[in-house]
C-alpha atoms as a PDB file:
ATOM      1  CA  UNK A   1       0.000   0.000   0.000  1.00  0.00           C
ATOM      2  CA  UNK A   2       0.984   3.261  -0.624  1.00  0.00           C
ATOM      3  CA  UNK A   3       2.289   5.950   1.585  1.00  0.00           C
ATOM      4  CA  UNK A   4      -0.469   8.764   2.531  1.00  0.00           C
ATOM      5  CA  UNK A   5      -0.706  11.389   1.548  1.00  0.00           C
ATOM      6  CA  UNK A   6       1.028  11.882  -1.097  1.00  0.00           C
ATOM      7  CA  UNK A   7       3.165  14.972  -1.308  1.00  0.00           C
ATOM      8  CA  UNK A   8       2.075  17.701  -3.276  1.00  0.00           C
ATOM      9  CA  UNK A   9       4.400  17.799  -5.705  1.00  0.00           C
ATOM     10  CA  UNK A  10       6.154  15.151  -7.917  1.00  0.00           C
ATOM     11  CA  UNK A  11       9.869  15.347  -7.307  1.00  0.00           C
ATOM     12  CA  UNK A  12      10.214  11.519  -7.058  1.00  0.00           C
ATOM     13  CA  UNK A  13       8.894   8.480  -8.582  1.00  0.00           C
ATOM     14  CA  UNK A  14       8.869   6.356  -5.145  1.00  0.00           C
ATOM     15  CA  UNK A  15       5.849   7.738  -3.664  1.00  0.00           C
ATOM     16  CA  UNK A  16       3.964   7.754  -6.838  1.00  0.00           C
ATOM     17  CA  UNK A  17       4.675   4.327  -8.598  1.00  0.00           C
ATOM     18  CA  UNK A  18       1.944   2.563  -7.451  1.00  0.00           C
ATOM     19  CA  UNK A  19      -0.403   5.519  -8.403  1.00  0.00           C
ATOM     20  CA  UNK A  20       0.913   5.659 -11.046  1.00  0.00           C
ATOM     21  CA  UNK A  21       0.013   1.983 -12.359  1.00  0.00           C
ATOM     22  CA  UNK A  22      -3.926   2.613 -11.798  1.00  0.00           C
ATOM     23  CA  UNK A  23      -4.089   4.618 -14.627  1.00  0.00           C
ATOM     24  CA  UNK A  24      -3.041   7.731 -16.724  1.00  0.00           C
ATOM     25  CA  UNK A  25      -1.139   9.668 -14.852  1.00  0.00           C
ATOM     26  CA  UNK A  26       0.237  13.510 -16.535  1.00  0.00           C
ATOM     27  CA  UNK A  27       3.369  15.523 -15.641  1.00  0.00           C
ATOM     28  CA  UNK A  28       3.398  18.785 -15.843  1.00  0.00           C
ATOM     29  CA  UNK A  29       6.909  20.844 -16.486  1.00  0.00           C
ATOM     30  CA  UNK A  30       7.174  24.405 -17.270  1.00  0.00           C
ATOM     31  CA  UNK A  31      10.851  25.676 -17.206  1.00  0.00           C
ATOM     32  CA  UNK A  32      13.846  23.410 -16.797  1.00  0.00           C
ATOM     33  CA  UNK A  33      16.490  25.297 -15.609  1.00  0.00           C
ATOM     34  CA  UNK A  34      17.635  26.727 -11.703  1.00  0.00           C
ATOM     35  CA  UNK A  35      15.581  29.185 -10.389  1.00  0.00           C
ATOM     36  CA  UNK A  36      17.265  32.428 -10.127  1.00  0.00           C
ATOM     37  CA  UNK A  37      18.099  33.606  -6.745  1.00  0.00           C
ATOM     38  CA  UNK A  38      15.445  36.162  -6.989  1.00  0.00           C
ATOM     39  CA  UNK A  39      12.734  34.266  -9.101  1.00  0.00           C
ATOM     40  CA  UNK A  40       9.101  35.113  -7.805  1.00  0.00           C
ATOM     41  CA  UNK A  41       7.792  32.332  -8.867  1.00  0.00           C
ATOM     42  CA  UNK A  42       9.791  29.650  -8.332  1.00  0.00           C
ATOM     43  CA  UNK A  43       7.328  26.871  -8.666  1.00  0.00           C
ATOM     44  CA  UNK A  44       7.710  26.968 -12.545  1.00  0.00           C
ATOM     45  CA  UNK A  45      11.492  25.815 -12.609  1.00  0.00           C
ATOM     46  CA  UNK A  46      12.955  22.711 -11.612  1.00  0.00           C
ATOM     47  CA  UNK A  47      17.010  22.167 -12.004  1.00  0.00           C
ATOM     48  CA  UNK A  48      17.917  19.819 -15.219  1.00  0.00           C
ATOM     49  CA  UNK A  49      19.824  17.449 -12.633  1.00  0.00           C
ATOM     50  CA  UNK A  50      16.924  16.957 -10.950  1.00  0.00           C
ATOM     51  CA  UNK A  51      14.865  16.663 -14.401  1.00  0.00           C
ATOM     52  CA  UNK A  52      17.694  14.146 -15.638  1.00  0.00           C
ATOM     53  CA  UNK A  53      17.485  11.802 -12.356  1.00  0.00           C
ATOM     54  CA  UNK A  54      13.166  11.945 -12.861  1.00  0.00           C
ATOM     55  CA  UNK A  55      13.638  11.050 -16.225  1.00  0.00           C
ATOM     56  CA  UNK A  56      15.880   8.100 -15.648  1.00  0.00           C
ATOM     57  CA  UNK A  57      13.659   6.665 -12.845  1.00  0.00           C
ATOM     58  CA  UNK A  58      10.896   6.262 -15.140  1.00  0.00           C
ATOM     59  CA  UNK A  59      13.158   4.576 -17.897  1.00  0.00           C
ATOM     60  CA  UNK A  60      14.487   2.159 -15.523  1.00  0.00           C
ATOM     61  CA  UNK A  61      11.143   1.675 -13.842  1.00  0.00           C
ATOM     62  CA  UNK A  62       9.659   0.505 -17.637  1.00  0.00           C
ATOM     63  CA  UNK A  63       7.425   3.429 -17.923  1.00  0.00           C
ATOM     64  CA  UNK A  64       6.795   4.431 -21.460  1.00  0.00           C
ATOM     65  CA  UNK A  65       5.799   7.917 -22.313  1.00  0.00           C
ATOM     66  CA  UNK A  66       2.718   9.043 -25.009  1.00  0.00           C
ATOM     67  CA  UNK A  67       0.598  11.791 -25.492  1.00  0.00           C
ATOM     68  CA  UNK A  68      -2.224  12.164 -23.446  1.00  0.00           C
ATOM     69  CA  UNK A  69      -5.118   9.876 -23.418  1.00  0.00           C
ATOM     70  CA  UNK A  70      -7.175   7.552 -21.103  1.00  0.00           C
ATOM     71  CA  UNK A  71      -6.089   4.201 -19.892  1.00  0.00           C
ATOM     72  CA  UNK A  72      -6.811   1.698 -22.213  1.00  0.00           C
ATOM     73  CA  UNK A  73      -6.695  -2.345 -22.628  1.00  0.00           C
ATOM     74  CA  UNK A  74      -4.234  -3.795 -20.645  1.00  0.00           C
ATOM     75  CA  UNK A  75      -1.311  -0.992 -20.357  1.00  0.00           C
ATOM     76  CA  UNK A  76       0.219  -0.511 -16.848  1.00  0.00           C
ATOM     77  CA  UNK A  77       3.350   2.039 -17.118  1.00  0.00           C
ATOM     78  CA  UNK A  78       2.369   4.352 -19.054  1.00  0.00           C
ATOM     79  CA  UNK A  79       2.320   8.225 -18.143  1.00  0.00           C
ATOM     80  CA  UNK A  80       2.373  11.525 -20.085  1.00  0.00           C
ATOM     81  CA  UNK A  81       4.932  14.340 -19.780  1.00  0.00           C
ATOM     82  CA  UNK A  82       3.714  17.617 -20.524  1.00  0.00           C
ATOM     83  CA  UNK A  83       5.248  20.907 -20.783  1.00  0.00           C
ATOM     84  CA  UNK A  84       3.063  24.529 -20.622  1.00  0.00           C
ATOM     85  CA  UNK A  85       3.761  27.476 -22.954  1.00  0.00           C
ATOM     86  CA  UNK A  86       6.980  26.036 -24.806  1.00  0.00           C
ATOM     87  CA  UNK A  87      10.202  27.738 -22.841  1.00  0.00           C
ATOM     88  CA  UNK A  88      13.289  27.588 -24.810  1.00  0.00           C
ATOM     89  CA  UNK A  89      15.359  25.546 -21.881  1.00  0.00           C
ATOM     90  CA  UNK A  90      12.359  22.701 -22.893  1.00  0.00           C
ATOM     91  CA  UNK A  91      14.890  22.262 -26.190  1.00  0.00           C
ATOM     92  CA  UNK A  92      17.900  22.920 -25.063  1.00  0.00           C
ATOM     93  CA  UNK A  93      17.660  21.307 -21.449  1.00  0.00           C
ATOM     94  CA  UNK A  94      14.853  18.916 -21.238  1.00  0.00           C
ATOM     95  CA  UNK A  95      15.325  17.094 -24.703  1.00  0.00           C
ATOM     96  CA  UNK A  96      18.764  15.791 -24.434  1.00  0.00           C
ATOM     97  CA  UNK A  97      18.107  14.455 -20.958  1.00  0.00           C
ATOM     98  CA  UNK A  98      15.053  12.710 -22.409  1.00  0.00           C
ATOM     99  CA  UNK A  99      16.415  11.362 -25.593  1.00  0.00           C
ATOM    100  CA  UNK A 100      18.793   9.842 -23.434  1.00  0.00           C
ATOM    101  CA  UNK A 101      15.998   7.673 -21.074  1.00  0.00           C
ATOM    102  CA  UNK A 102      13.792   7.145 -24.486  1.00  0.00           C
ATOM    103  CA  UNK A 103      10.885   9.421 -23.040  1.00  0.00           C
ATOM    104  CA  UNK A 104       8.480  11.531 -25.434  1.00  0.00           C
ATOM    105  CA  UNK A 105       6.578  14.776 -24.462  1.00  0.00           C
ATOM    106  CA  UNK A 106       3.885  17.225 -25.874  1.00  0.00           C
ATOM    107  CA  UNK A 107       4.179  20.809 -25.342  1.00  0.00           C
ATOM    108  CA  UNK A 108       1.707  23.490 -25.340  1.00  0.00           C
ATOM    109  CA  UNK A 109       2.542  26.453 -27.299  1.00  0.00           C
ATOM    110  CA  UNK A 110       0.740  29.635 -26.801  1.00  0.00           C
ATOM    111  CA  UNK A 111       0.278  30.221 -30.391  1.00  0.00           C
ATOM    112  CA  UNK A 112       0.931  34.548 -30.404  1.00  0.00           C
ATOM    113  CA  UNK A 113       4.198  34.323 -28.518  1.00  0.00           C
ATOM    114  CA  UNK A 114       6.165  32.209 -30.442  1.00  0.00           C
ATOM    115  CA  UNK A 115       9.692  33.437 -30.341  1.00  0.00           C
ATOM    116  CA  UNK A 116       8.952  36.106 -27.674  1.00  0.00           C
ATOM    117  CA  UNK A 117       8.721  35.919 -24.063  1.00  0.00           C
ATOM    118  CA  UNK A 118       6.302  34.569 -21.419  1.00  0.00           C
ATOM    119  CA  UNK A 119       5.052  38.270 -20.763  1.00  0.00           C
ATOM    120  CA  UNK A 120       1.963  36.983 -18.919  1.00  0.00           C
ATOM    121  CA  UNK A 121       4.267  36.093 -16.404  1.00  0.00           C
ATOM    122  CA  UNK A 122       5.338  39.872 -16.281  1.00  0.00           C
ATOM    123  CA  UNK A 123       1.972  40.615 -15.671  1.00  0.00           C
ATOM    124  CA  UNK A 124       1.949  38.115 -12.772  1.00  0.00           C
ATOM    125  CA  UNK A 125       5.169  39.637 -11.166  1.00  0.00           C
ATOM    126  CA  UNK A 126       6.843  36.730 -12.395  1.00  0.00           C
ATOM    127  CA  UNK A 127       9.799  36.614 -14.789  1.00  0.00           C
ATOM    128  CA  UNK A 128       9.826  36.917 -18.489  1.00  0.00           C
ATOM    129  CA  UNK A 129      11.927  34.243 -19.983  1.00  0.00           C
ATOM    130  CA  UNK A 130      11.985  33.123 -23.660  1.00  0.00           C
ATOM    131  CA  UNK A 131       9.924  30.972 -25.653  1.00  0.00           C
ATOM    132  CA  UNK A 132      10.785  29.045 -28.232  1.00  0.00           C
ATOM    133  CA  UNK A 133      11.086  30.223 -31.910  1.00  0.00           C
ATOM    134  CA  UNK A 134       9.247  28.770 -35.184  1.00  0.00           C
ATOM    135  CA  UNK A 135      13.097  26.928 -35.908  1.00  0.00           C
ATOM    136  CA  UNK A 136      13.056  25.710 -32.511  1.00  0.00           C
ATOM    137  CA  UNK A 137       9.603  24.416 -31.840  1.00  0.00           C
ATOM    138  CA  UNK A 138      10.671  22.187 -35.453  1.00  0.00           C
ATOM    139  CA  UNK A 139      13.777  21.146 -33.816  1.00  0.00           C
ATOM    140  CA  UNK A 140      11.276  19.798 -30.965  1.00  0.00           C
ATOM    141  CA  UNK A 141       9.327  18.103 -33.252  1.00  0.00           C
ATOM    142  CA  UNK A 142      12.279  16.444 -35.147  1.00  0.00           C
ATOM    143  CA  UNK A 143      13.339  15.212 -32.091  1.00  0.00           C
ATOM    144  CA  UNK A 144       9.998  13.244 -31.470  1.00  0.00           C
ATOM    145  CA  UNK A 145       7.875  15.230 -29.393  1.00  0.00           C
ATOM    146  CA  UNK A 146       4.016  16.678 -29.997  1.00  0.00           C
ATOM    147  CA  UNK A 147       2.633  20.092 -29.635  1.00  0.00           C
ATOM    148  CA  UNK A 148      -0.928  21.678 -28.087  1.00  0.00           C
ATOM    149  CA  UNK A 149      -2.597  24.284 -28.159  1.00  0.00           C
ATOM    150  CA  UNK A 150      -2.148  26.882 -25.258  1.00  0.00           C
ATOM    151  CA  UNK A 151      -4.784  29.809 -25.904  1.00  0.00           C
ATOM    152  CA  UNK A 152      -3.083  32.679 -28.396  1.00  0.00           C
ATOM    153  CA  UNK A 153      -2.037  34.995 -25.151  1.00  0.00           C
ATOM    154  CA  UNK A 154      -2.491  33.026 -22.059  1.00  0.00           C
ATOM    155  CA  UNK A 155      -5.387  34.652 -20.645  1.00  0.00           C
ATOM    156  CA  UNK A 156      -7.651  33.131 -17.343  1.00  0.00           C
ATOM    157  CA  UNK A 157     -10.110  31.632 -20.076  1.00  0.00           C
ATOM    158  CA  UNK A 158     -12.882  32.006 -17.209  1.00  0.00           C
ATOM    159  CA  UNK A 159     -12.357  35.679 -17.226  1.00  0.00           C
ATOM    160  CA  UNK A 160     -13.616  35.888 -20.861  1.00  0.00           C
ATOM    161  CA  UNK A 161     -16.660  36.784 -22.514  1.00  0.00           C
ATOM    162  CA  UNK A 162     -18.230  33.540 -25.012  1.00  0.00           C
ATOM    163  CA  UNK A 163     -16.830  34.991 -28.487  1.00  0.00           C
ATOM    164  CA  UNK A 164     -13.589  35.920 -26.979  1.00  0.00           C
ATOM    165  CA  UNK A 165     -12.425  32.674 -25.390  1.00  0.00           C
ATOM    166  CA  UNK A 166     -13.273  30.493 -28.550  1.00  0.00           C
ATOM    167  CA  UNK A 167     -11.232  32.644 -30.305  1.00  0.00           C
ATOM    168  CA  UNK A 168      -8.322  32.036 -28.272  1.00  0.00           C
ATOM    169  CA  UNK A 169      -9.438  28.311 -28.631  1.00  0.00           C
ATOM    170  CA  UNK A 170      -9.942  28.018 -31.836  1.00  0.00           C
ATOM    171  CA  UNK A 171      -7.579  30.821 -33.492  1.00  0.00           C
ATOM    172  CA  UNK A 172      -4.678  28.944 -31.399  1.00  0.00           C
ATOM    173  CA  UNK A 173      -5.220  25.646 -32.768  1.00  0.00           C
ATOM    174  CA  UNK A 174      -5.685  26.423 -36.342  1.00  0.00           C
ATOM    175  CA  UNK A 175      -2.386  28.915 -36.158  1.00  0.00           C
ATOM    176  CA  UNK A 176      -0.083  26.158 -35.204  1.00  0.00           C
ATOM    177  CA  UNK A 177      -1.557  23.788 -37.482  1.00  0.00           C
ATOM    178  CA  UNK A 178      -1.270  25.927 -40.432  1.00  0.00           C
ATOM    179  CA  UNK A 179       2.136  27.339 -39.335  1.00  0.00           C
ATOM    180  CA  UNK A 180       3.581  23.225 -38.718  1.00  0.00           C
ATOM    181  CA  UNK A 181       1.785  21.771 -40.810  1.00  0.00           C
ATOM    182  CA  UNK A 182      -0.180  18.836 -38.405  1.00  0.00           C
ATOM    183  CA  UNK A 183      -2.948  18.493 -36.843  1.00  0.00           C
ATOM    184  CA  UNK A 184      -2.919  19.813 -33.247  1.00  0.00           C
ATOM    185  CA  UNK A 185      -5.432  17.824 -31.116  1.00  0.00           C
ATOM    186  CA  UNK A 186      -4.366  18.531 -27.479  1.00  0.00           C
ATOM    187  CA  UNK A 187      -5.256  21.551 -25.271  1.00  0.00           C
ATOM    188  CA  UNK A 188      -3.951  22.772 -21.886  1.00  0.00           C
ATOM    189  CA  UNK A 189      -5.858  25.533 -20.263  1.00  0.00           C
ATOM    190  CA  UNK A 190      -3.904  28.518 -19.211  1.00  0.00           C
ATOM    191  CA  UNK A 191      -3.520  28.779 -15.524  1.00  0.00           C
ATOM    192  CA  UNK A 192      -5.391  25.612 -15.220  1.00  0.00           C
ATOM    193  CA  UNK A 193      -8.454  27.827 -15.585  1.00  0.00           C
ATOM    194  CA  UNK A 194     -11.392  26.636 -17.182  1.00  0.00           C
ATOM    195  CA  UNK A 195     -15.502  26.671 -16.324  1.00  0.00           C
ATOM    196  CA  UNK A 196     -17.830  24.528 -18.558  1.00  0.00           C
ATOM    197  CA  UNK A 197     -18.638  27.258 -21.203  1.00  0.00           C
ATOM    198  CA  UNK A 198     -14.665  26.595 -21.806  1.00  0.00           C
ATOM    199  CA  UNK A 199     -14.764  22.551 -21.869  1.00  0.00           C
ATOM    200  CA  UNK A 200     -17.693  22.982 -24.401  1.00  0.00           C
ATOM    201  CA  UNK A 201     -15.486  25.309 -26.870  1.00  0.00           C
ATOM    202  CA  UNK A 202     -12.344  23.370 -26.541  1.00  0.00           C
ATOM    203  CA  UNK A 203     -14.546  20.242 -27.357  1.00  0.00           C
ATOM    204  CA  UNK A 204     -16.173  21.964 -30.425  1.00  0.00           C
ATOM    205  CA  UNK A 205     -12.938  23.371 -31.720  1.00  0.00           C
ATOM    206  CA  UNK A 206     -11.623  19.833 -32.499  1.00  0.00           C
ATOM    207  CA  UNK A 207      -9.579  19.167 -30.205  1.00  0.00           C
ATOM    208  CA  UNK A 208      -9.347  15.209 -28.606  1.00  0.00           C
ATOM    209  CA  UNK A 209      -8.338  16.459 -25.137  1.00  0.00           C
ATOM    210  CA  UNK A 210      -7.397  19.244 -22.288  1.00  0.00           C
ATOM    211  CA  UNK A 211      -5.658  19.205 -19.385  1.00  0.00           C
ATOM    212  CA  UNK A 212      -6.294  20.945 -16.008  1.00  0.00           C
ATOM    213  CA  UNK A 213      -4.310  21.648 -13.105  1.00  0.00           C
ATOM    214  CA  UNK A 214      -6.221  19.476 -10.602  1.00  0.00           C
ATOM    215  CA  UNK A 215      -3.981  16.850  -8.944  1.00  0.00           C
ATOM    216  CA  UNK A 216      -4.508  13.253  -9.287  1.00  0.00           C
ATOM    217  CA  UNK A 217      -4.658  10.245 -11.800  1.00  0.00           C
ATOM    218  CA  UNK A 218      -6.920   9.590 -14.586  1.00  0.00           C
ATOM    219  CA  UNK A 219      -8.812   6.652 -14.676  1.00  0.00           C
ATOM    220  CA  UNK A 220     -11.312   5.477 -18.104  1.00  0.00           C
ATOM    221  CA  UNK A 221     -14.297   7.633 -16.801  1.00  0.00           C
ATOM    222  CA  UNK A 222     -12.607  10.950 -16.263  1.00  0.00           C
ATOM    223  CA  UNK A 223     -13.371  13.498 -18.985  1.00  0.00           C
ATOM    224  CA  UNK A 224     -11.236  13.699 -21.852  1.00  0.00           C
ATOM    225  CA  UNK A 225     -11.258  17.755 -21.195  1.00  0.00           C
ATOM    226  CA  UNK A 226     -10.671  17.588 -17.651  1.00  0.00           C
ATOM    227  CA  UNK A 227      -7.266  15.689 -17.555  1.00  0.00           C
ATOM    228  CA  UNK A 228      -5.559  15.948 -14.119  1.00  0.00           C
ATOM    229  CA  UNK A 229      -2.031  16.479 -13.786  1.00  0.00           C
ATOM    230  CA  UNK A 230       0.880  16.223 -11.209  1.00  0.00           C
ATOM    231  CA  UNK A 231       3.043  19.208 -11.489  1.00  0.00           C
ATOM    232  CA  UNK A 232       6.867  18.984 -11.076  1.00  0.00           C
ATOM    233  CA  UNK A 233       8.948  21.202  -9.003  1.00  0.00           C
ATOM    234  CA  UNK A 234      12.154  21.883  -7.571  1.00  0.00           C
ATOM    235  CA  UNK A 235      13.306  19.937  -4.782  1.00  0.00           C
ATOM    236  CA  UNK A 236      13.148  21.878  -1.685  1.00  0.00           C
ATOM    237  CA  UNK A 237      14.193  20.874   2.034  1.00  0.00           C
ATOM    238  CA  UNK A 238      10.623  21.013   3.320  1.00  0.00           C
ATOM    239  CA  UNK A 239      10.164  18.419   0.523  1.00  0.00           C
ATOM    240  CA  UNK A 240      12.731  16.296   1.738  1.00  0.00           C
ATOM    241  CA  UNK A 241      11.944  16.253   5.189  1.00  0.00           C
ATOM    242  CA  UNK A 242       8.151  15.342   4.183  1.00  0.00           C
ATOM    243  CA  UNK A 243       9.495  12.278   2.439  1.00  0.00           C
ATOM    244  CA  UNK A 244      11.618  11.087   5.385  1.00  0.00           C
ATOM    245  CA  UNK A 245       8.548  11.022   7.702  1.00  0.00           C
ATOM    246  CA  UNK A 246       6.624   8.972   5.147  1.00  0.00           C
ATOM    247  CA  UNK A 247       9.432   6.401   4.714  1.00  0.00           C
END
């Protein structure tokens, strides 16, 4: 039986594994790289060591990695890696380390910043770091990886009048289609926020599913537009000490 609960964040396989065999479960990574000393929001970095060592415990552990779905027939290690709004250190960081333990990922690209900067982290008093170019996001590809659809700007969908979030929905996916040439069938929801007005739009837009920000695994009757997700972050000392008292 598993340890409970579970800690709030994956930094470890260990205390997930079991979890992790009941159904789908989806990782969530946003930038790999150290968090600067000053970072306001250091939740969204996690150091490529740490990355690397995550990466190699599910190779060696016999997980295989896919884009997301549901569980299906008889597949027990399977899991999802996922990366929000396409930061440049998820090219130059996170694909070596995964080419290297055979692991696969989908990223969602917010469609109107490619090759700029995250500035809706600005707006959050976060930091600004770059995003991946058009050249970039095709080295990603070439390497093996997917892309999704992230909104155009990264607004709180919620927020939104009716007209103006399906155009972020639907504008988003059919830019990156037409600008890759593929079909782009996956959808994150900025900030994790969502309502049903949302779910509906991302549903008629095409798309085959979206992921949230709620914690936990996905099992064959959760909806395809209200994927859950564990997200990754930096291993901290509070962290550490929670996972001595569970083992």
């Amino acid at each position: 039986m598993r340890p409970q609960p579970l800690p709030e964040y994956f930094t470890e396989l260990a205390p997930f594994e079991d979890l992790f065999c009941e159904g789908r479960a989806i990782l969530c990574y946003h930038k790999i790289a150290t968090p600067p000393r000053k970072a306001r929001i250091k939740g969204l970095y996690l150091e490529p060591t740490l990355f690397s060592r995550q990466m190699e415990e599910f190779s060696s552990s016999g997980f295989i990695s896919d884009p997301p779905s549901l569980p299906a027939g008889t597949e027990k290690k399977t899991l999802t890696i996922t990366f929000d709004d396409g930061f440049l250190t998820n090219l130059t960081e996170a694909v070596p380390r995964m080419q290297k333990s055979n692991i696969r990922a989908i990223n969602y690209l917010v469609a109107d910043r490619i090759g700029q900067t995250s500035d809706w982290e600005a707006r959050e008093g976060g930091e600004a770091d770059p995003l991946m170019n058009e050249s970039q996001i095709k080295e990603w590809l070439s390497a093996g990886h997917s892309i999704g659809a992230h909104t155009c700007t990264h607004p709180r969908l919620s927020l939104l009048s009716r007209d103006h979030a399906k155009e972020e929905i639907v504008a988003s996916k059919k830019k990156l289609e037409d600008r890759f040439g593929l079909p782009v069938e996956h959808f994150a929801y900025p900030y994790g926020d969502y309502n049903q007005t949302t779910v509906e739009l991302v549903r008629e837009a095409g798309f085959k599913t979206a992921c949230t920000m709620h914690r936990g695994i996905n099992a064959p009757d959760t909806s395809r537009f209200e994927l859950k997700r564990f997200t990754a972050r930096y291993e901290s000392r509070n962290l550490r000490n929670f996972f001595r008292k569970l083992f």
